[in-house]
N, C-alpha and C. Protein backbone atom coordinates (compact mmCIF):
# COMPACT_ATOMS: atom_id res chain seq x y z
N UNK A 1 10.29 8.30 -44.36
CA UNK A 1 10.74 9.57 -43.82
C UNK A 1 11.83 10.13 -44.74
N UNK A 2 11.36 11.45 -44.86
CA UNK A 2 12.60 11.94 -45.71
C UNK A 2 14.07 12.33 -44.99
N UNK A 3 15.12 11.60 -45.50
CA UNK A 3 16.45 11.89 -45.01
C UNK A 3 17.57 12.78 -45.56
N UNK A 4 16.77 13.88 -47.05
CA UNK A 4 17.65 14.55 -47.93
C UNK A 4 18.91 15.44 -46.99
N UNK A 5 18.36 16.04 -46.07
CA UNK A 5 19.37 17.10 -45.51
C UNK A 5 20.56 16.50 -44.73
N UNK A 6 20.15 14.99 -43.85
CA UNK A 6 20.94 14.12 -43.39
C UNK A 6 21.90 13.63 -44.48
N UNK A 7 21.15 13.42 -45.13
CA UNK A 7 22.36 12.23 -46.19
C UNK A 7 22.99 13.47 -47.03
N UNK A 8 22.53 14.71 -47.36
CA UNK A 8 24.00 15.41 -48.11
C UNK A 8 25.08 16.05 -47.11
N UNK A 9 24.84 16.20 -46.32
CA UNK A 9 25.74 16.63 -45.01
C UNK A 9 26.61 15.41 -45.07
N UNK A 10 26.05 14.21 -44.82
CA UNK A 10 26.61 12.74 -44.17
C UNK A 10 27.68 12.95 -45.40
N UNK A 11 27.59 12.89 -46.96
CA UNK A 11 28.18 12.48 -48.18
C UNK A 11 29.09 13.43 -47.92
N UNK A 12 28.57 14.80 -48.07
CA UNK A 12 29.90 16.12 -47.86
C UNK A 12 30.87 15.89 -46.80
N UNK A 13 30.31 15.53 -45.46
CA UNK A 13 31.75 14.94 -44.35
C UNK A 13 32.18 13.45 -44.99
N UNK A 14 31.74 12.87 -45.31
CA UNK A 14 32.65 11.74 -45.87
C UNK A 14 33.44 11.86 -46.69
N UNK A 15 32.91 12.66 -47.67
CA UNK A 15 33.68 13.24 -48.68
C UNK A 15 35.23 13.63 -48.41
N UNK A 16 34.68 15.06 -47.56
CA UNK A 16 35.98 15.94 -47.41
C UNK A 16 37.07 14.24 -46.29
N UNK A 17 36.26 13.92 -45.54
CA UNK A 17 37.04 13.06 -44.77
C UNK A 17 37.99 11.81 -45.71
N UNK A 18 37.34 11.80 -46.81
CA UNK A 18 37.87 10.83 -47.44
C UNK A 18 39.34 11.08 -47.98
N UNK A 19 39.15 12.75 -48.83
CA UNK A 19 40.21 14.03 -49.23
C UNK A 19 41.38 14.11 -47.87
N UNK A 20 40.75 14.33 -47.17
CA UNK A 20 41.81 14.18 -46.38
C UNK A 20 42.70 13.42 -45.33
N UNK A 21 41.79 11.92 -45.60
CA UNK A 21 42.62 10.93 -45.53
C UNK A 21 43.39 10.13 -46.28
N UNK A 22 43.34 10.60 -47.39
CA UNK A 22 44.40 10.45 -48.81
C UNK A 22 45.22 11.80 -48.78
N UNK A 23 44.99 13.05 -48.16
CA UNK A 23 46.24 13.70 -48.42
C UNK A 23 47.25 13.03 -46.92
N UNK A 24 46.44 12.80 -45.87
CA UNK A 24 47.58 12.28 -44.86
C UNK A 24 48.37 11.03 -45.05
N UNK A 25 47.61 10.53 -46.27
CA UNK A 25 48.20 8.90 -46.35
C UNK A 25 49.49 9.23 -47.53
N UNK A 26 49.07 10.15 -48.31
CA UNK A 26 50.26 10.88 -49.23
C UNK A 26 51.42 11.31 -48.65
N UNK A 27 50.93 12.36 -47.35
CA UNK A 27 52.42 12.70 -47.00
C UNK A 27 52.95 11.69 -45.76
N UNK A 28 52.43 10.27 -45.46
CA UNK A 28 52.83 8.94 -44.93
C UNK A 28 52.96 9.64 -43.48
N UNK A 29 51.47 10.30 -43.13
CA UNK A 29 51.43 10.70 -41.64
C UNK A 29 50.74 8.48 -41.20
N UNK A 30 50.57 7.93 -41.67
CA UNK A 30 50.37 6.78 -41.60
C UNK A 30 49.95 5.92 -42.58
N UNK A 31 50.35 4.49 -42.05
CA UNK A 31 50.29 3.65 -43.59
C UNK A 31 49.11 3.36 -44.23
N UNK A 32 49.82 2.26 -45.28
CA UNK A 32 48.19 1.97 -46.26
C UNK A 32 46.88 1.17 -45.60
N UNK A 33 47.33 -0.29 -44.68
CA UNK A 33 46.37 -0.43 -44.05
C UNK A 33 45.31 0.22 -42.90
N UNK A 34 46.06 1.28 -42.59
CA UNK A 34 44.99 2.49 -41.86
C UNK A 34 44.84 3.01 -43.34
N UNK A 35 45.17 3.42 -44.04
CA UNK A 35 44.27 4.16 -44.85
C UNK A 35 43.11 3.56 -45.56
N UNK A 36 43.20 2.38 -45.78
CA UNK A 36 42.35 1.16 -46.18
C UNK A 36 41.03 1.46 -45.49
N UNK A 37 41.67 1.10 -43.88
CA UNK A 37 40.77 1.04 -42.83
C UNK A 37 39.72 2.27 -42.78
N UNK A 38 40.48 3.18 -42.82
CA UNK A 38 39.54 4.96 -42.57
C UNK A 38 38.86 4.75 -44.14
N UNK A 39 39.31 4.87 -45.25
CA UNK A 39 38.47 4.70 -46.78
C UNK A 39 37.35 3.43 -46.69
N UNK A 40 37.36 2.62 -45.45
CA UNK A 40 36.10 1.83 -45.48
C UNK A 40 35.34 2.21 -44.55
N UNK A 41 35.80 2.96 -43.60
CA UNK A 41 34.16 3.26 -42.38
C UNK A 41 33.60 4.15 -43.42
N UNK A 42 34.55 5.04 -44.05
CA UNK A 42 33.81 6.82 -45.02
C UNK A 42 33.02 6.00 -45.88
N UNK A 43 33.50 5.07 -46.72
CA UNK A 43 32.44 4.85 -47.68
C UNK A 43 31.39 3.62 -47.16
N UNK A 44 31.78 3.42 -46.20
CA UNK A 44 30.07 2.41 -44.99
C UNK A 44 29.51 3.56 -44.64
N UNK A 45 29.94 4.49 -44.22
CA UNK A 45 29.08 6.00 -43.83
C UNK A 45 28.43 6.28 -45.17
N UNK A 46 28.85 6.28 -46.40
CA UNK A 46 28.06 7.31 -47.40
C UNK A 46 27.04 5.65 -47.69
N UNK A 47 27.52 4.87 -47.94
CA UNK A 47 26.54 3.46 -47.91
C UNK A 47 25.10 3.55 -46.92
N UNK A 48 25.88 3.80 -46.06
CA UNK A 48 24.39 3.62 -44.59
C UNK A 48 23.67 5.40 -45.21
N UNK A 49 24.08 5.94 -45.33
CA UNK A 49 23.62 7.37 -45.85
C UNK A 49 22.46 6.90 -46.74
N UNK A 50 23.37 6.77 -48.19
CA UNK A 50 22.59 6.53 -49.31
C UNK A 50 21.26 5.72 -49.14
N UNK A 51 21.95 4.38 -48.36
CA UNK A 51 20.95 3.38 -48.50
C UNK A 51 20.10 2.76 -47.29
N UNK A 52 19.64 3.79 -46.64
CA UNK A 52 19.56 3.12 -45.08
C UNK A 52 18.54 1.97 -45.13
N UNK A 53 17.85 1.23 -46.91
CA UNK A 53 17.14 0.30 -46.02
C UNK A 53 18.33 -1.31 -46.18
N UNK A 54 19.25 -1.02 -46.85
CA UNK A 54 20.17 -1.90 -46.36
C UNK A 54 20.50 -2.24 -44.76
N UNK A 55 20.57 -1.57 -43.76
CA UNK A 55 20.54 -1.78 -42.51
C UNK A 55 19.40 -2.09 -41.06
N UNK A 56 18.14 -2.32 -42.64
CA UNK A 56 17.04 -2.95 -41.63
C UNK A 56 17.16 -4.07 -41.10
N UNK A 57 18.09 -4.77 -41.70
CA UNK A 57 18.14 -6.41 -41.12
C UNK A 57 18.60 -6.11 -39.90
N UNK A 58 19.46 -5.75 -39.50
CA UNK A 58 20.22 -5.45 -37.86
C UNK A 58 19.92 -4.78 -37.25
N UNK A 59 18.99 -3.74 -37.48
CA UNK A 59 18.34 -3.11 -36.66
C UNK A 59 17.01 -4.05 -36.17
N UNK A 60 16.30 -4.68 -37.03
CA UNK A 60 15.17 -5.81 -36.94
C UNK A 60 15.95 -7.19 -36.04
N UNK A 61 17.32 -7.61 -36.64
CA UNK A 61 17.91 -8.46 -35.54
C UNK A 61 18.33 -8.03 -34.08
N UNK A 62 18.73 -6.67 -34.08
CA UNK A 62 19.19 -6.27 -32.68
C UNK A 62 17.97 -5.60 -31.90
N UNK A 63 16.72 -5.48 -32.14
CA UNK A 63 15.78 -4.81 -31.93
C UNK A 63 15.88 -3.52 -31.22
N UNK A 64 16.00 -2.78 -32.28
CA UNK A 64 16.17 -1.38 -32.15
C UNK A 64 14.66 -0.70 -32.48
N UNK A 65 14.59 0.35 -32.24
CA UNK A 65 13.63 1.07 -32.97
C UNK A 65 13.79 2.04 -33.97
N UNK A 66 15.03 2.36 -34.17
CA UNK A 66 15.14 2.94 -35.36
C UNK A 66 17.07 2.55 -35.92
N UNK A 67 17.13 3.71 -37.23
CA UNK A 67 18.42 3.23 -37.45
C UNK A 67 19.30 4.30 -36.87
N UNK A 68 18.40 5.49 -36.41
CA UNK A 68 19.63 6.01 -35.44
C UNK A 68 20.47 5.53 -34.49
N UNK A 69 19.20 4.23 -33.57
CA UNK A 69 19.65 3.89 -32.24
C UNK A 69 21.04 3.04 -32.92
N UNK A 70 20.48 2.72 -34.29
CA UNK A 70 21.99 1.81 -34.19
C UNK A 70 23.12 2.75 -34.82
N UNK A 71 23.45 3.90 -35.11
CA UNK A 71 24.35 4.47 -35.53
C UNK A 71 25.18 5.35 -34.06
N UNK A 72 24.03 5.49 -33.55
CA UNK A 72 24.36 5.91 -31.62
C UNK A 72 25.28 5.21 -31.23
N UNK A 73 24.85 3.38 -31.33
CA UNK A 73 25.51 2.36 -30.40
C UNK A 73 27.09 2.49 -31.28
N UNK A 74 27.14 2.22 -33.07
CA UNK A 74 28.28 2.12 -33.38
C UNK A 74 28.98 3.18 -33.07
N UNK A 75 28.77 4.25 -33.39
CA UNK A 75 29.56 5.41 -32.96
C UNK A 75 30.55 5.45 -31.22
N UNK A 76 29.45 5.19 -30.48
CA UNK A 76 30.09 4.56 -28.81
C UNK A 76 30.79 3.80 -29.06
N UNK A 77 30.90 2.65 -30.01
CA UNK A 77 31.59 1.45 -29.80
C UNK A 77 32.65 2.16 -30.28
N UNK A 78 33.01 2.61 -31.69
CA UNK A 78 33.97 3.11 -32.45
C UNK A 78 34.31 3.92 -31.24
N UNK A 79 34.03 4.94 -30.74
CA UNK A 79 34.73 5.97 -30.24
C UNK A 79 35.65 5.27 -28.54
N UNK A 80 35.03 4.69 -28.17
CA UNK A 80 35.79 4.16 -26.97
C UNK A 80 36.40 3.49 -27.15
N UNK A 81 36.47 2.36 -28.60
CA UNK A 81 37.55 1.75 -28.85
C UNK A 81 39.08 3.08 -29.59
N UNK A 82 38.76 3.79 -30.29
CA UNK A 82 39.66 4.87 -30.30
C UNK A 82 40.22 4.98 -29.31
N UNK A 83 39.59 6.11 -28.17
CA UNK A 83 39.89 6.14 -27.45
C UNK A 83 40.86 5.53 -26.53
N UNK A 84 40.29 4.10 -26.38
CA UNK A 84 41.30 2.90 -25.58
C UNK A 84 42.86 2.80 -26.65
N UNK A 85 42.57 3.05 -27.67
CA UNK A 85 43.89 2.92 -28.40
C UNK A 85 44.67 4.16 -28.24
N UNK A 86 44.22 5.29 -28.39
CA UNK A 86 44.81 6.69 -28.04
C UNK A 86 45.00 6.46 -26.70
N UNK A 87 44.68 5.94 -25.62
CA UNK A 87 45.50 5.91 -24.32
C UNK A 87 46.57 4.88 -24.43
N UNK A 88 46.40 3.95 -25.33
CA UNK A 88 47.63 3.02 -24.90
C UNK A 88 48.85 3.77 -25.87
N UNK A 89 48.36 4.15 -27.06
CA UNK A 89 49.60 4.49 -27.97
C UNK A 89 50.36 5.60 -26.70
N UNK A 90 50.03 6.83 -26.02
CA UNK A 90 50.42 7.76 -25.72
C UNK A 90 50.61 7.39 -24.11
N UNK A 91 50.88 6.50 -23.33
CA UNK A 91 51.36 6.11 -22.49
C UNK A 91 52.56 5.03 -22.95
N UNK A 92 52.12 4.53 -24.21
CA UNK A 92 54.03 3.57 -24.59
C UNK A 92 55.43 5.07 -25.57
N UNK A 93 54.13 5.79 -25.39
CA UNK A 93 55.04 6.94 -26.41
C UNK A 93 55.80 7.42 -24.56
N UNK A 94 54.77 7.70 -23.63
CA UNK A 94 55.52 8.04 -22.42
C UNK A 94 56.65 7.39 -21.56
N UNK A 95 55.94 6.02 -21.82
CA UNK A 95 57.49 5.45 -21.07
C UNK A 95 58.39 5.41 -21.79
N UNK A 96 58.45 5.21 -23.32
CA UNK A 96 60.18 5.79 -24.14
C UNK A 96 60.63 6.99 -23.73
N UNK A 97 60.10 8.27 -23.98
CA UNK A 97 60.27 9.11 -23.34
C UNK A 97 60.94 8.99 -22.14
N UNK A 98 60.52 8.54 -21.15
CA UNK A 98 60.80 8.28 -19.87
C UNK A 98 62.00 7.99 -19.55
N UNK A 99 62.36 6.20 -20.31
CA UNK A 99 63.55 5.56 -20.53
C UNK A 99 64.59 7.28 -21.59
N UNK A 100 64.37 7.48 -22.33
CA UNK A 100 65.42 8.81 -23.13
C UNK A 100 65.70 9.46 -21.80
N UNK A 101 65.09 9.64 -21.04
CA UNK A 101 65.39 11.11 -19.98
C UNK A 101 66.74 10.84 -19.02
N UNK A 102 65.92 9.01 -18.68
CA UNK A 102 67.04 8.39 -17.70
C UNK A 102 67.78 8.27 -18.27
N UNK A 103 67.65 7.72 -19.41
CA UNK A 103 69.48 7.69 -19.91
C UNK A 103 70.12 8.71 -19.93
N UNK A 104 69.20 10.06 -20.51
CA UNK A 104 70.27 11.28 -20.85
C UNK A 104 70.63 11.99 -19.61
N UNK A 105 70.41 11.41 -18.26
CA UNK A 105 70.63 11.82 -17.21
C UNK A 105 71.82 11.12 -16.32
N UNK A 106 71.40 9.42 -16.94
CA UNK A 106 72.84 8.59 -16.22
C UNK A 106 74.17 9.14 -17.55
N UNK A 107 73.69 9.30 -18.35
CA UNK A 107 74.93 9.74 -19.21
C UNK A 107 75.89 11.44 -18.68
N UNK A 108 74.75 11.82 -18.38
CA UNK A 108 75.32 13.29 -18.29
C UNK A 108 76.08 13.11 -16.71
N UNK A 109 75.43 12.59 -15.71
CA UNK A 109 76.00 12.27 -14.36
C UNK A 109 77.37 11.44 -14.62
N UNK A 110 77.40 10.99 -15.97
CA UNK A 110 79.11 10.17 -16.01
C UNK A 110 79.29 11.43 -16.15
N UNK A 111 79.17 11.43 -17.52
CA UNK A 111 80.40 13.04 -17.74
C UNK A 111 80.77 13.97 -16.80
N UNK A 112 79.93 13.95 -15.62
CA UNK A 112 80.55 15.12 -14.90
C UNK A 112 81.17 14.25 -14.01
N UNK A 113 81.16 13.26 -13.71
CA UNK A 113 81.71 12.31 -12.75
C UNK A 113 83.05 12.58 -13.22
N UNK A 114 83.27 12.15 -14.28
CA UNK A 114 84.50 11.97 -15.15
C UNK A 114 85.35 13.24 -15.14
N UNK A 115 84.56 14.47 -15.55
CA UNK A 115 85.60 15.77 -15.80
C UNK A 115 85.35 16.11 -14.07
N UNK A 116 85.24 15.81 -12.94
CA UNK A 116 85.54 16.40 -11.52
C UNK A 116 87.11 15.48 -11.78
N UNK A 117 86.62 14.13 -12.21
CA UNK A 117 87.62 13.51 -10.96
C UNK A 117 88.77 13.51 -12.19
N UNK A 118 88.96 14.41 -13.53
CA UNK A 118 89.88 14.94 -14.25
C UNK A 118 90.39 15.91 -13.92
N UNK A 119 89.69 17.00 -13.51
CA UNK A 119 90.04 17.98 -12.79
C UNK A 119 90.50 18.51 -11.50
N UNK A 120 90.54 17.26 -10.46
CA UNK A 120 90.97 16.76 -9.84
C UNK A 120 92.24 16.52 -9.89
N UNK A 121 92.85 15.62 -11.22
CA UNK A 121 94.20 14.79 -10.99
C UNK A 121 95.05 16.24 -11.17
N UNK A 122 93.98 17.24 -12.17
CA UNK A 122 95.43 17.96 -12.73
C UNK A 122 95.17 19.24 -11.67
N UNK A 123 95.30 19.51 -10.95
CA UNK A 123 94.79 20.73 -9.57
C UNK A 123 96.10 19.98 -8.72
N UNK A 124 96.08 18.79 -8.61
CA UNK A 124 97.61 18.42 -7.63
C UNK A 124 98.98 18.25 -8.13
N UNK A 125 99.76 19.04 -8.00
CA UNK A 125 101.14 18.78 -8.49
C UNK A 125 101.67 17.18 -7.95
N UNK A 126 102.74 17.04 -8.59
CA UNK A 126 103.18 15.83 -8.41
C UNK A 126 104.69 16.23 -7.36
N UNK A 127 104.29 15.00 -6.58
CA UNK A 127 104.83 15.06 -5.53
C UNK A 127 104.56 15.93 -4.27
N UNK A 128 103.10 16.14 -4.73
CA UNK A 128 102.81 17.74 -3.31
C UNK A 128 101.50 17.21 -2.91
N UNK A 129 101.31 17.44 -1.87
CA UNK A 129 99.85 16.69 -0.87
C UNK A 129 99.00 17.92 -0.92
N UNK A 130 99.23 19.14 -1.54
CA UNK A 130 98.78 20.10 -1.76
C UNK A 130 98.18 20.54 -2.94
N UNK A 131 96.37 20.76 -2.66
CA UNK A 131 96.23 21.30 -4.23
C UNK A 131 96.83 22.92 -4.39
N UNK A 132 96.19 22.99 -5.60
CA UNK A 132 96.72 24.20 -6.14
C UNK A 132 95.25 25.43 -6.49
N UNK A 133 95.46 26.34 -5.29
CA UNK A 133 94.34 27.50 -5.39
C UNK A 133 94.12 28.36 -5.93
């Protein structure tokens, strides 16, 4: 079966994906072993592209019927494992958050604790049971 229109599309998104996971790794939006990591699915993508009868063995071991079904299954796997990681990163990003708020809230409840009961001492003259209005 011919796969020309699949596989230059597949090469052109790997491509550009590749470009621009070396410009994010340049300006250290994250480190080298993610960049490692992302520069090996792109070039297993232009691999499985180029060469799809490299991936008859596992499709013949997992009994599939084609090599879509198995690019379907990895893709699910990849994406829900993402996924599961994008929920945990952004629920530990929430409870720091969380912890910053309380603090900047028990902090701010001193300070005003502090300037009442300052403002306080100096409102009463000395020697007078009387504040001053």
């Amino acid at each position: 079966m011919n796969y020309l229109g699949i596989q230059i599309i597949t090469i052109a998104f790997s491509i550009f994906m590749i470009y621009f996971t070396y410009f994010c790794w340049r300006r250290e939006y994250f480190e080298t072993p993610a960049f490692f990591g992302w520069l090996t699915i792109f070039v297993g993508l232009i691999a499985g592209s180029v060469f799809p009868k490299i991936l008859q063995p596992f499709i013949e071991f997992l009994s599939l019927a084609r090599l879509f079904d198995l690019y379907v299954i990895i893709g699910l796997i990849f994406l829900t494992i993402i996924t599961f990681l994008n929920f945990l990163h952004a629920h530990k990003l929430k409870n720091k958050l969380d912890r910053i708020i309380q603090d900047q809230a028990i902090e701010n409840g001193n300070r005003k604790r502090k300037k009442i009961h300052s403002d306080n001492e100096s409102e009463t003259e000395p020697g007078s049971d009387k504040v001053k209005t």
